[in-house]
PDB file of N, CA and C in Angstrom:
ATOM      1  N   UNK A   1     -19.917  -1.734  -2.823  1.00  0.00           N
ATOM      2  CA  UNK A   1     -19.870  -3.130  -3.240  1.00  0.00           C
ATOM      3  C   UNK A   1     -18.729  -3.816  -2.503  1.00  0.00           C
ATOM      4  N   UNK A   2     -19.334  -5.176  -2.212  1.00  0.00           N
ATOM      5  CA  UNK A   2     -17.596  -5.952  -1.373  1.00  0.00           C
ATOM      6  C   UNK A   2     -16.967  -6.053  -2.288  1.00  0.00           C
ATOM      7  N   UNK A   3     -15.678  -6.009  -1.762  1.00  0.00           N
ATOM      8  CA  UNK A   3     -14.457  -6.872  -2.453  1.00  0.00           C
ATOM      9  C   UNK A   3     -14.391  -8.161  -3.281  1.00  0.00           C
ATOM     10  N   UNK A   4     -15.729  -8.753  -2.579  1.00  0.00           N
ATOM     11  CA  UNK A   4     -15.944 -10.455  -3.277  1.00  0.00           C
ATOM     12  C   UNK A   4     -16.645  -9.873  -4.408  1.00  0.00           C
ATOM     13  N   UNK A   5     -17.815  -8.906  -4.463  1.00  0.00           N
ATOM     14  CA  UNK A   5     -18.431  -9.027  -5.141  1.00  0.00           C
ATOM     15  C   UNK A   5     -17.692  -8.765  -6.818  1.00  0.00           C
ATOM     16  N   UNK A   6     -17.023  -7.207  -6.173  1.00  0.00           N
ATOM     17  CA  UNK A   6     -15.986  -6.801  -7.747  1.00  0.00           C
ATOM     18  C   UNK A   6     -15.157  -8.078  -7.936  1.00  0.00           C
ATOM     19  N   UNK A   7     -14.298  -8.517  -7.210  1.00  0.00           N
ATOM     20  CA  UNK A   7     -13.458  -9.702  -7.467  1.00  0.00           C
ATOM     21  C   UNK A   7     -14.163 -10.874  -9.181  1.00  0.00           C
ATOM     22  N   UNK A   8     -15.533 -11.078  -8.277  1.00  0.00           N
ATOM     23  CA  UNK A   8     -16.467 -12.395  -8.922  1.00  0.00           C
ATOM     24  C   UNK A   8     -16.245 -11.095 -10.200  1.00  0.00           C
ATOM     25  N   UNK A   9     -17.151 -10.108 -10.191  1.00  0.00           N
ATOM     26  CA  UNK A   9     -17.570  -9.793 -12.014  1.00  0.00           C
ATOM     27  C   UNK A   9     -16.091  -9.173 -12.841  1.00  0.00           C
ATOM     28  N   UNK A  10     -14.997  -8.533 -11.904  1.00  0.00           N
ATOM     29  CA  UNK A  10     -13.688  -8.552 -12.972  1.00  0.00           C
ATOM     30  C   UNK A  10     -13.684 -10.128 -13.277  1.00  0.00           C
ATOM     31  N   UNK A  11     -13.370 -11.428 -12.601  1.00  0.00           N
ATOM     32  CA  UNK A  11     -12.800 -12.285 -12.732  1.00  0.00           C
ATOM     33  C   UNK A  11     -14.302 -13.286 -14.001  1.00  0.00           C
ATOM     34  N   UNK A  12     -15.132 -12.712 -13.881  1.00  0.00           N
ATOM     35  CA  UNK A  12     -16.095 -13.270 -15.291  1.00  0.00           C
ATOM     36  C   UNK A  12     -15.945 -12.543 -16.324  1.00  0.00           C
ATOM     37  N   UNK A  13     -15.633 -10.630 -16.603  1.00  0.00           N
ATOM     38  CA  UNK A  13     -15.709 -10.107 -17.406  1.00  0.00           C
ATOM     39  C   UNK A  13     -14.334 -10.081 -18.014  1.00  0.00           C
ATOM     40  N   UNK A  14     -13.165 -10.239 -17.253  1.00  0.00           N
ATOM     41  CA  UNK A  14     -11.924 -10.287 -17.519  1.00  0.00           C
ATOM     42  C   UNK A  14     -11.295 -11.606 -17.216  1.00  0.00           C
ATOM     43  N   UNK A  15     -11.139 -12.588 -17.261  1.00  0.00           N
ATOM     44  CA  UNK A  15     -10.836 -13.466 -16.918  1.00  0.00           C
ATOM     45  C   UNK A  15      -9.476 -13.482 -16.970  1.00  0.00           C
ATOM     46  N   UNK A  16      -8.667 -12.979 -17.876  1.00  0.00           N
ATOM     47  CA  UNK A  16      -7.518 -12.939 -18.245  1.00  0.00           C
ATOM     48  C   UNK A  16      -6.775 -12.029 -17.515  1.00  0.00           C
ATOM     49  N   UNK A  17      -7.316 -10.985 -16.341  1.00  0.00           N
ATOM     50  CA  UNK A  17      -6.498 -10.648 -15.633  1.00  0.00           C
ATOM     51  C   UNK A  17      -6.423 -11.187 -14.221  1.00  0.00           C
ATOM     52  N   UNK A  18      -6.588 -12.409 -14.161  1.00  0.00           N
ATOM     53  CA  UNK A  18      -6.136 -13.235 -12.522  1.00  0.00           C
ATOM     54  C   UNK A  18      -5.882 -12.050 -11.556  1.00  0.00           C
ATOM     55  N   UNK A  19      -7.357 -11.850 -11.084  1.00  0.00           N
ATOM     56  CA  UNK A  19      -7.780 -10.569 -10.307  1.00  0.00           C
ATOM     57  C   UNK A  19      -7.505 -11.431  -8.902  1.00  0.00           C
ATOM     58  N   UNK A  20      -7.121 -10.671  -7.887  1.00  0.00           N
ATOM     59  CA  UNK A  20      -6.455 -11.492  -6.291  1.00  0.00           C
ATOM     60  C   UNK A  20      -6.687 -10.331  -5.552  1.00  0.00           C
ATOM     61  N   UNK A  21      -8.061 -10.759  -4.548  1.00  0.00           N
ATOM     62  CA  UNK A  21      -8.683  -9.575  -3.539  1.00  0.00           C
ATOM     63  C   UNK A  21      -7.592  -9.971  -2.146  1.00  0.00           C
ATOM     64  N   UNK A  22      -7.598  -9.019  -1.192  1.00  0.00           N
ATOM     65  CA  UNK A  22      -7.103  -8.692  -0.497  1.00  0.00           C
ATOM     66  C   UNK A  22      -7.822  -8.085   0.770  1.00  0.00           C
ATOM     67  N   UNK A  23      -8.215  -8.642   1.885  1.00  0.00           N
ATOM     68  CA  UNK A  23      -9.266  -7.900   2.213  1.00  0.00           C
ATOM     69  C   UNK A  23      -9.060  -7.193   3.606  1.00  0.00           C
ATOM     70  N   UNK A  24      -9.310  -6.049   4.217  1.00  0.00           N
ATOM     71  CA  UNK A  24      -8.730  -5.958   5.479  1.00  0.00           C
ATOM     72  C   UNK A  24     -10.072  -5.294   6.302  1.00  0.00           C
ATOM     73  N   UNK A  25      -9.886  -6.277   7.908  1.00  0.00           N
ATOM     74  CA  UNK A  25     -10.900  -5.807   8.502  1.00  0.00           C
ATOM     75  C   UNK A  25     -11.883  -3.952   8.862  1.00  0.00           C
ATOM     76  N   UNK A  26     -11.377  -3.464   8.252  1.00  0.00           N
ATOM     77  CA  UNK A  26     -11.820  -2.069   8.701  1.00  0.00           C
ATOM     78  C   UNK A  26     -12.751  -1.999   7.205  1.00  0.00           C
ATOM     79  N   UNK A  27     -13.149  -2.836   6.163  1.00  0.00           N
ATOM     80  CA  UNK A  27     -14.016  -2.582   5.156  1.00  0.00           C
ATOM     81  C   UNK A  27     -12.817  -2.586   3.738  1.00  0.00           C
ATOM     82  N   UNK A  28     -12.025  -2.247   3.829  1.00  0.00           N
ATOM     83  CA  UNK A  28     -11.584  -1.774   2.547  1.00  0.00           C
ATOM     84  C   UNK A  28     -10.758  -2.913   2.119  1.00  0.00           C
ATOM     85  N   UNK A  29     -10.577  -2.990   0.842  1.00  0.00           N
ATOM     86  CA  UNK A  29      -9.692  -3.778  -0.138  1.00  0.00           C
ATOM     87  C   UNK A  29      -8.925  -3.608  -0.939  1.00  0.00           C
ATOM     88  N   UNK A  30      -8.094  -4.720  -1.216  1.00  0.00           N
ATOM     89  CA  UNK A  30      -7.426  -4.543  -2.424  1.00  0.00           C
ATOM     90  C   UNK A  30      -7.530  -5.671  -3.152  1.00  0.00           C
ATOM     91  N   UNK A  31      -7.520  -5.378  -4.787  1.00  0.00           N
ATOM     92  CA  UNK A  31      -7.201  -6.323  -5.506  1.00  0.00           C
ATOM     93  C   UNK A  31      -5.845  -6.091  -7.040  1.00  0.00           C
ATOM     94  N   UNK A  32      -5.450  -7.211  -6.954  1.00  0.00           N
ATOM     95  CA  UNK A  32      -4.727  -7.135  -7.833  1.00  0.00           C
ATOM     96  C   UNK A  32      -5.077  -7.303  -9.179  1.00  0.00           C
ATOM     97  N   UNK A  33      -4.475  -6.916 -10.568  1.00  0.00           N
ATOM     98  CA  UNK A  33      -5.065  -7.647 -11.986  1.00  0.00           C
ATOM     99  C   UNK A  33      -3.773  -7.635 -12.722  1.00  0.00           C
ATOM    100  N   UNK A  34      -4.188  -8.212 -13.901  1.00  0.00           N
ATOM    101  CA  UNK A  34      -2.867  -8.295 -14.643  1.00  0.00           C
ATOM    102  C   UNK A  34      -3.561  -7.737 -15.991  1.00  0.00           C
ATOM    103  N   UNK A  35      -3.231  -6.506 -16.678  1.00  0.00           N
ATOM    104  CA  UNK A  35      -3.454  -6.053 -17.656  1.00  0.00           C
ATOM    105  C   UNK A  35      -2.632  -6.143 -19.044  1.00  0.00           C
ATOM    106  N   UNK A  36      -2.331  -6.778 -19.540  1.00  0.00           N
ATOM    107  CA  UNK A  36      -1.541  -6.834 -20.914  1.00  0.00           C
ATOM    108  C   UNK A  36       0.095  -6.950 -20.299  1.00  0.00           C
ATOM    109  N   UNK A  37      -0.119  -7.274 -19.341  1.00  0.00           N
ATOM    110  CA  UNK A  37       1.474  -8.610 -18.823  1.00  0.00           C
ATOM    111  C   UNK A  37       1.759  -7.432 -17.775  1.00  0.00           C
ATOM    112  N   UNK A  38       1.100  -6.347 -17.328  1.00  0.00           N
ATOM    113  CA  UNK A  38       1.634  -5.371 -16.397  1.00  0.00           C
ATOM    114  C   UNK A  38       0.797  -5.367 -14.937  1.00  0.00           C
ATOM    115  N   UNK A  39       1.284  -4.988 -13.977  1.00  0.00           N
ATOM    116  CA  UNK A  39       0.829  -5.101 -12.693  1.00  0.00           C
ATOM    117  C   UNK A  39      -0.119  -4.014 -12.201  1.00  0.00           C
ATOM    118  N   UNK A  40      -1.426  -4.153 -11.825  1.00  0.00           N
ATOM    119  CA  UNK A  40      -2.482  -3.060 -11.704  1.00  0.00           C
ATOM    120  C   UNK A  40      -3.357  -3.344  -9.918  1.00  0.00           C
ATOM    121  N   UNK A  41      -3.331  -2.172  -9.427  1.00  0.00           N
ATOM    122  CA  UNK A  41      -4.105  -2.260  -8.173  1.00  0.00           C
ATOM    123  C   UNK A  41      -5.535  -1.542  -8.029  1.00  0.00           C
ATOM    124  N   UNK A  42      -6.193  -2.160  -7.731  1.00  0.00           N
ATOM    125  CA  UNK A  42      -7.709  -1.301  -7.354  1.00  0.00           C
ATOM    126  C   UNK A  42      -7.796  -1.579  -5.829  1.00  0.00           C
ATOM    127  N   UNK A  43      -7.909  -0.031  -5.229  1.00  0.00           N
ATOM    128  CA  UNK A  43      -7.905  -0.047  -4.315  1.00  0.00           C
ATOM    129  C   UNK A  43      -9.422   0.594  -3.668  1.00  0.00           C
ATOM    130  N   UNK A  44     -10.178  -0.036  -2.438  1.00  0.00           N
ATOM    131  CA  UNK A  44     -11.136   0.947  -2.289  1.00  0.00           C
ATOM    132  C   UNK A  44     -10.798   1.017  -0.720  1.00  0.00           C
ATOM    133  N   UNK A  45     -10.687   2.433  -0.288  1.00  0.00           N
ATOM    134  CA  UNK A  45     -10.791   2.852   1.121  1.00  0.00           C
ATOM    135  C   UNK A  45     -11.986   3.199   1.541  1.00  0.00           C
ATOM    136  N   UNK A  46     -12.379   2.620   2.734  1.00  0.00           N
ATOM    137  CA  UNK A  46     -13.542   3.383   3.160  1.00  0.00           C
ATOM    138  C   UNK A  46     -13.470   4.830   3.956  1.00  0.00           C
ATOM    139  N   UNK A  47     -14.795   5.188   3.349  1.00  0.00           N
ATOM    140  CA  UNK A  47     -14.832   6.667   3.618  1.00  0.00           C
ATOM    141  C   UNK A  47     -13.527   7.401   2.556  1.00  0.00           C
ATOM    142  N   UNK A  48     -13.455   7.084   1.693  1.00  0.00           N
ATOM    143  CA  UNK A  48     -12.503   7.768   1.176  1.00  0.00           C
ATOM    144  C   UNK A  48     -12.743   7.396  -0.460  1.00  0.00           C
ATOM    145  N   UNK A  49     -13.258   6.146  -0.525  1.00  0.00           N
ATOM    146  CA  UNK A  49     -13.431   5.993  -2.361  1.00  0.00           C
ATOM    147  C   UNK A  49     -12.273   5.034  -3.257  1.00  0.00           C
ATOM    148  N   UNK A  50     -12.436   4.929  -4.132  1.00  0.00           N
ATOM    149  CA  UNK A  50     -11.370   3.703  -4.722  1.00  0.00           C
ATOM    150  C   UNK A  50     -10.625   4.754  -5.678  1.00  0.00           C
ATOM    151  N   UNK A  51      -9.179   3.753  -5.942  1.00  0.00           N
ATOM    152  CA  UNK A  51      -8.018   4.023  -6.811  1.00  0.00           C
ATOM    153  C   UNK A  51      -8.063   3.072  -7.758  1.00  0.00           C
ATOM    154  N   UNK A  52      -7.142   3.555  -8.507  1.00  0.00           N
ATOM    155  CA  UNK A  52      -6.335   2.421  -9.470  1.00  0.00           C
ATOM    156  C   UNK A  52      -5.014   3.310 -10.261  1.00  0.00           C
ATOM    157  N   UNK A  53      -4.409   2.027  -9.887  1.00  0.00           N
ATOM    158  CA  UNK A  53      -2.442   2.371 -10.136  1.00  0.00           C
ATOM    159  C   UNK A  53      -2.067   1.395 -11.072  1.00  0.00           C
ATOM    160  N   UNK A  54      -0.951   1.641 -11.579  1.00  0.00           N
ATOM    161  CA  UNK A  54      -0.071   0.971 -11.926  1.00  0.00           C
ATOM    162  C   UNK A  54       0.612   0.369 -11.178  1.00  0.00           C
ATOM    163  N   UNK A  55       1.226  -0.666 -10.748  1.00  0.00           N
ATOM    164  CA  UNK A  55       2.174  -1.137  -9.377  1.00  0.00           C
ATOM    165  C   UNK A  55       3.450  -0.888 -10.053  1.00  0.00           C
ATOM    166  N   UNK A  56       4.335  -0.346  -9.293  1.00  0.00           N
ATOM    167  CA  UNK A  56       5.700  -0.311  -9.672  1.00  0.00           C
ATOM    168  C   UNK A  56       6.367  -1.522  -7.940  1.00  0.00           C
ATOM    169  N   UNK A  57       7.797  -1.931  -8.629  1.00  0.00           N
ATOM    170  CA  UNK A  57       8.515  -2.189  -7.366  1.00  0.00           C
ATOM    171  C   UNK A  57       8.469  -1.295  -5.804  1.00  0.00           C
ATOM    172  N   UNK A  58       9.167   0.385  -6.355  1.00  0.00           N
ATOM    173  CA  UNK A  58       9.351   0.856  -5.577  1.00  0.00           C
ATOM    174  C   UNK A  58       7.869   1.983  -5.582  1.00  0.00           C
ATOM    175  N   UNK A  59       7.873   1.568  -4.125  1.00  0.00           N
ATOM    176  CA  UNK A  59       6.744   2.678  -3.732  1.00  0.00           C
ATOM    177  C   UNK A  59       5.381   1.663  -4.196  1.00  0.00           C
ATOM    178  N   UNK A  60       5.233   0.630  -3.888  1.00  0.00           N
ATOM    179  CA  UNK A  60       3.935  -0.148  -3.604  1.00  0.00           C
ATOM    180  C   UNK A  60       3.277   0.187  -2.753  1.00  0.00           C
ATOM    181  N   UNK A  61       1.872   0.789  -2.796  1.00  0.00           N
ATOM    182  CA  UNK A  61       0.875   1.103  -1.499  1.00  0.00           C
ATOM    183  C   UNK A  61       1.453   2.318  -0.926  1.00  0.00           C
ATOM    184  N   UNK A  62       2.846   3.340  -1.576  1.00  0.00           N
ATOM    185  CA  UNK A  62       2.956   4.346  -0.934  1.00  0.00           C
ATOM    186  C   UNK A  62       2.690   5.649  -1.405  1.00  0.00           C
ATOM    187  N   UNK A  63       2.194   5.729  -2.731  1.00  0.00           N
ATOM    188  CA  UNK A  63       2.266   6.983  -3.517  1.00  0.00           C
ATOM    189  C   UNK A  63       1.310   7.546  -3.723  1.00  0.00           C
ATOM    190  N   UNK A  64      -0.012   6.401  -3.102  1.00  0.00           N
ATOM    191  CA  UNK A  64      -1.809   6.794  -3.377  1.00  0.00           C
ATOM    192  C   UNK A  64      -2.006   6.483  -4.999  1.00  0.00           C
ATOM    193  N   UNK A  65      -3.429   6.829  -5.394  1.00  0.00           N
ATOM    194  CA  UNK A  65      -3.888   6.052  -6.348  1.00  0.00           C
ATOM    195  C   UNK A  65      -3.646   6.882  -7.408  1.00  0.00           C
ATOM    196  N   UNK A  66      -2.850   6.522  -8.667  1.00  0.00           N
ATOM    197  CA  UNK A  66      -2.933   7.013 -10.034  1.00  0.00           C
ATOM    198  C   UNK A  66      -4.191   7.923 -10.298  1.00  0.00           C
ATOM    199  N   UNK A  67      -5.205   7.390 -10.471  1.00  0.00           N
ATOM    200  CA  UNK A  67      -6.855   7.569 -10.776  1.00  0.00           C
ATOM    201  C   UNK A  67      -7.804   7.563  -9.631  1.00  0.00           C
ATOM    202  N   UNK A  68      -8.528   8.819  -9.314  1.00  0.00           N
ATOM    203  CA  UNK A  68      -9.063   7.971  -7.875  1.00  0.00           C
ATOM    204  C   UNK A  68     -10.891   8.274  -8.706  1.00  0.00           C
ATOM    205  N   UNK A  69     -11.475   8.075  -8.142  1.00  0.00           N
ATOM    206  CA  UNK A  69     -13.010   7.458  -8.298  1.00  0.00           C
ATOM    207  C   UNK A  69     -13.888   7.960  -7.124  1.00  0.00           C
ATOM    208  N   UNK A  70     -14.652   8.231  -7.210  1.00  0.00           N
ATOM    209  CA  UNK A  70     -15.961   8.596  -6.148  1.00  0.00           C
ATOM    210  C   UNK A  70     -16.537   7.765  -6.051  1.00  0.00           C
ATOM    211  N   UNK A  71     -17.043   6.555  -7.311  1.00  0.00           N
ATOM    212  CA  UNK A  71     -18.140   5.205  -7.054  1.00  0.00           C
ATOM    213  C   UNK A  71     -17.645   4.769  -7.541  1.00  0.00           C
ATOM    214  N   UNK A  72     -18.467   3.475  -7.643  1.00  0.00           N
ATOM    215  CA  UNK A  72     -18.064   2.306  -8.340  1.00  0.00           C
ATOM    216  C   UNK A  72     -18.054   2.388  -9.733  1.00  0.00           C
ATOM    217  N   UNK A  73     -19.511   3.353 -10.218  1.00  0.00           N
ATOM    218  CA  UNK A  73     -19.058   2.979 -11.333  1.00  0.00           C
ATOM    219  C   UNK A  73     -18.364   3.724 -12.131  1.00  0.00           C
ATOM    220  N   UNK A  74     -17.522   4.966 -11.799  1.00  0.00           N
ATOM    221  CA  UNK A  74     -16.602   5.182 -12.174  1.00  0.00           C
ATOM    222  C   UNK A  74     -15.614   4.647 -12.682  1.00  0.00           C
ATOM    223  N   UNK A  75     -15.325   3.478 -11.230  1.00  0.00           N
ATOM    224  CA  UNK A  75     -13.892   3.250 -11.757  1.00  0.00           C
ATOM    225  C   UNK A  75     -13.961   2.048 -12.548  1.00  0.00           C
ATOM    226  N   UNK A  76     -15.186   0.863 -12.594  1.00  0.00           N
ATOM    227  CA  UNK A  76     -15.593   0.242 -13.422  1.00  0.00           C
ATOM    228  C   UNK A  76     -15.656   1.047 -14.809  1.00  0.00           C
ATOM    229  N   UNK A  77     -15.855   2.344 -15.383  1.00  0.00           N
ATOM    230  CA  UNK A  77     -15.453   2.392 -16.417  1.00  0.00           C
ATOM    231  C   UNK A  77     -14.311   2.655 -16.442  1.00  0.00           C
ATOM    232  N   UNK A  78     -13.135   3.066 -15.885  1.00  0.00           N
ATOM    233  CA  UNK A  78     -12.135   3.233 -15.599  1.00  0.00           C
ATOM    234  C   UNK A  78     -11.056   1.544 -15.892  1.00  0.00           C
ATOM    235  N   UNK A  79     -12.003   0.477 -15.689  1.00  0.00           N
ATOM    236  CA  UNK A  79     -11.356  -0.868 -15.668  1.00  0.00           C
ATOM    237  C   UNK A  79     -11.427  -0.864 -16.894  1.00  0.00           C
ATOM    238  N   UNK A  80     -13.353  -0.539 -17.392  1.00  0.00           N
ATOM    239  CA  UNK A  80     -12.830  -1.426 -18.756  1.00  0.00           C
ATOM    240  C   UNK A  80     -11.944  -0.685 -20.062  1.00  0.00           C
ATOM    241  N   UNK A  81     -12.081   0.980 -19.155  1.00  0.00           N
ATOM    242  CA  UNK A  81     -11.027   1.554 -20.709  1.00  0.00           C
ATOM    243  C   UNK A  81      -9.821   0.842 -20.601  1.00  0.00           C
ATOM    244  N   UNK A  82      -9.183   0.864 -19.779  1.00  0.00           N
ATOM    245  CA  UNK A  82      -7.548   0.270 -19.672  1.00  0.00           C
ATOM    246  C   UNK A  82      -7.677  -0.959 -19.909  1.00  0.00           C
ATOM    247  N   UNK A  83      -8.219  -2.285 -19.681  1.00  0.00           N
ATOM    248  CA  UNK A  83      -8.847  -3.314 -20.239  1.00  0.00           C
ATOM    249  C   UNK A  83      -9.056  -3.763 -21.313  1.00  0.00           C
ATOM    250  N   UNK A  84     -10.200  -2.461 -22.549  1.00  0.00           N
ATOM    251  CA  UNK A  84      -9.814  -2.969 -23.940  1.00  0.00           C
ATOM    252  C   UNK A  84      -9.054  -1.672 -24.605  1.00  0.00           C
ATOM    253  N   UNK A  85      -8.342  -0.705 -23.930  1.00  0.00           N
ATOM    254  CA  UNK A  85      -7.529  -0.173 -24.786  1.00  0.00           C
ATOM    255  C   UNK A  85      -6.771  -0.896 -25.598  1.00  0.00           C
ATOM    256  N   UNK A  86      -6.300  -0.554 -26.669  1.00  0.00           N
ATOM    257  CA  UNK A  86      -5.045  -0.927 -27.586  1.00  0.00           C
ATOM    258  C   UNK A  86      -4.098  -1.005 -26.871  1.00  0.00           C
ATOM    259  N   UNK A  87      -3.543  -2.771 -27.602  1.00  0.00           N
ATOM    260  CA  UNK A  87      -1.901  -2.631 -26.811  1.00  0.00           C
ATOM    261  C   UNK A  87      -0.782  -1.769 -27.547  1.00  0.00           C
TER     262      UNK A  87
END
């Protein structure tokens, strides 16, 4: 799936996390979200599969992905547990 496409259905199903794609010519993306006031990355590499992190200051984009995913819809369930978990 593109980057636009996840972007559009986080940003209808979640609205509240002001999701911000990122896109780079070789296929892969990033987007940002905001989960219960904290900083979250979904990342998908091609040929390699998507992440999702926590963002800290130190070590942004250097530590690889918290959670990594084989498809999409993995990590789509992966969004929405952390999403409506309990705060």
């Amino acid at each position: 799936m593109s980057g636009q496409l996840l972007l559009a259905r986080l940003a209808s199903e979640f609205p509240q996390s002001n999701p911000r794609l990122v896109k780079f010519t070789s296929g892969s993306y990033l987007i940002d979200l905001k989960v219960r006031g904290k900083a979250y990355l979904i990342e998908y590499v091609v040929g390699h599969g998507y992440g999702l992190s926590k963002q800290s200051r130190s070590g942004y984009g250097t530590q690889g992905a918290d959670e990594a995913f084989e498809n999409l819809s993995e990590l789509e369930r992966g969004v929405r547990k952390l999403m409506t978990a309990p705060s």
